[in-house]
C-alpha atoms as a PDB file:
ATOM      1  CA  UNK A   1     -19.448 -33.153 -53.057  1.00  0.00           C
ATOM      2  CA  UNK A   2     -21.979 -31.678 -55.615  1.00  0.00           C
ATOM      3  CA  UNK A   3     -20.185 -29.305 -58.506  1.00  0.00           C
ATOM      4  CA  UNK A   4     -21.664 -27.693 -61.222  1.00  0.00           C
ATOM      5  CA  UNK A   5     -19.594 -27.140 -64.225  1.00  0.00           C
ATOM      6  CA  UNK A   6     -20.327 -24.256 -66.600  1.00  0.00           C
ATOM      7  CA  UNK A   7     -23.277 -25.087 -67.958  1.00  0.00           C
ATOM      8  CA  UNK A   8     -25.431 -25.573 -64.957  1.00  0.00           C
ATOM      9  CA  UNK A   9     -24.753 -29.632 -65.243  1.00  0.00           C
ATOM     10  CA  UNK A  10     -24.513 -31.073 -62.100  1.00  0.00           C
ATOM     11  CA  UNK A  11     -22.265 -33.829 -60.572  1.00  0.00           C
ATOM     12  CA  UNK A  12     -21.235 -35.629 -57.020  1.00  0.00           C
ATOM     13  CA  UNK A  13     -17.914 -35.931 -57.114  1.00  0.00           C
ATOM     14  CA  UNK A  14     -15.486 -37.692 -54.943  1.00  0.00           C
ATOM     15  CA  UNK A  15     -12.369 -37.018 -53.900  1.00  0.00           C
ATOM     16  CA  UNK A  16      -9.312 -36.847 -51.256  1.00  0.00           C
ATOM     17  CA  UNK A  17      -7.121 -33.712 -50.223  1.00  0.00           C
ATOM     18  CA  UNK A  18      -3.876 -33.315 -49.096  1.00  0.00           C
ATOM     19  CA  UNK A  19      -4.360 -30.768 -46.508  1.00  0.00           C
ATOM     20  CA  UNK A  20      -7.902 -29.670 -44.491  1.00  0.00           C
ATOM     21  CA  UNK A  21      -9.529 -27.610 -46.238  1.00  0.00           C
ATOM     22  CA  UNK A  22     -11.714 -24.529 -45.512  1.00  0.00           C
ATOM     23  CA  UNK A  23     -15.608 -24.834 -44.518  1.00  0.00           C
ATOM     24  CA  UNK A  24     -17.598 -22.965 -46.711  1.00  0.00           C
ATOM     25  CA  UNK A  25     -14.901 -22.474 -49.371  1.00  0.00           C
ATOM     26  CA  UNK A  26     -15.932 -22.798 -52.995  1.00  0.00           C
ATOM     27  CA  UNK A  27     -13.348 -24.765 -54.986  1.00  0.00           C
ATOM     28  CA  UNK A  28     -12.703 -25.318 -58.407  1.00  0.00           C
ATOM     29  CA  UNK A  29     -12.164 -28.771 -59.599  1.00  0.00           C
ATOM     30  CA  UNK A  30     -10.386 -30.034 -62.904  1.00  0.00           C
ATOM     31  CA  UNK A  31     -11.599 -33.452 -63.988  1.00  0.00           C
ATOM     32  CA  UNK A  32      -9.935 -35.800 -65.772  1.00  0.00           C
ATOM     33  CA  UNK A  33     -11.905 -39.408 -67.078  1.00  0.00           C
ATOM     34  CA  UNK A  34     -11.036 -41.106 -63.978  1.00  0.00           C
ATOM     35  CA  UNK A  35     -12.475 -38.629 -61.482  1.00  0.00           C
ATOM     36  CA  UNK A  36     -10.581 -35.341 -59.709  1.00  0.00           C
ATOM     37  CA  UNK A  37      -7.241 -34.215 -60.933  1.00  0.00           C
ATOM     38  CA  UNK A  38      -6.340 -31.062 -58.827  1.00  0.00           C
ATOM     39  CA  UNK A  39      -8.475 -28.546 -57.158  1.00  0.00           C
ATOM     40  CA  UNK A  40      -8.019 -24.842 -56.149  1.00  0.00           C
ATOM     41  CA  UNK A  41     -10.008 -22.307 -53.951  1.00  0.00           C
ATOM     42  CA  UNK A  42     -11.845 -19.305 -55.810  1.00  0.00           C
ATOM     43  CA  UNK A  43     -14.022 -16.865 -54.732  1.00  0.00           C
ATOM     44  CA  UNK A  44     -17.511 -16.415 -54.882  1.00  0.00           C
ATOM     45  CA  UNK A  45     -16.968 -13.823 -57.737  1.00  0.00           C
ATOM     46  CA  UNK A  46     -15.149 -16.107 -60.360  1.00  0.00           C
ATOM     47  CA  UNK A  47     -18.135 -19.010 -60.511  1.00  0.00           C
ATOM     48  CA  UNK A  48     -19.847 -18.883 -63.703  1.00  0.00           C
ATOM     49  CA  UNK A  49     -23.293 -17.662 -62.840  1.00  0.00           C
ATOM     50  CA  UNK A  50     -25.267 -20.433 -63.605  1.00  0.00           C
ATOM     51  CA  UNK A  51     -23.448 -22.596 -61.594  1.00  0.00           C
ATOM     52  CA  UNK A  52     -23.741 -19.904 -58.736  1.00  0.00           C
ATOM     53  CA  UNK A  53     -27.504 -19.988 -58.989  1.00  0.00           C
ATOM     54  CA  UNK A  54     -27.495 -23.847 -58.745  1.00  0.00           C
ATOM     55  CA  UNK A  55     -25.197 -23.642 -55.627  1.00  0.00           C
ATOM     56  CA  UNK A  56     -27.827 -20.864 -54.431  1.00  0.00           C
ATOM     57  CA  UNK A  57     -31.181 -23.733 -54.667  1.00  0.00           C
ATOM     58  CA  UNK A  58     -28.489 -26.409 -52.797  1.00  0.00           C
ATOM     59  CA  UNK A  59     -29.188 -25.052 -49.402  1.00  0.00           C
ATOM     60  CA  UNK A  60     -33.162 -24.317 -49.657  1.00  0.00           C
END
């Protein structure tokens, strides 16, 4: 998965969930030094803008 943390600063990230999760569903990840701690689902209005505008150029 590609995230973008505040900044704009991209990353792939792996990781596993517990449950199937929604297509399409923007999630928020918490990162520890060894990868993915939790996760939760947000909407589209509570990603930092710049992050939102480098989600926008993922699918061109």
């Amino acid at each position: 998965m590609e995230g973008f943390d505040k900044e704009g600063g991209a990353k792939t990230l792996t990781f596993r969930a517990n449950k199937e999760l929604r297509k399409e569903a923007y999630l928020r990840l918490y990162v520890k030094e060894k990868g993915v701690s939790s996760y939760q689902e947000v909407q589209a209005n509570e990603i930092p803008e710049i992050a939102k505008m480098k989600l926008a150029t993922l699918g061109k």
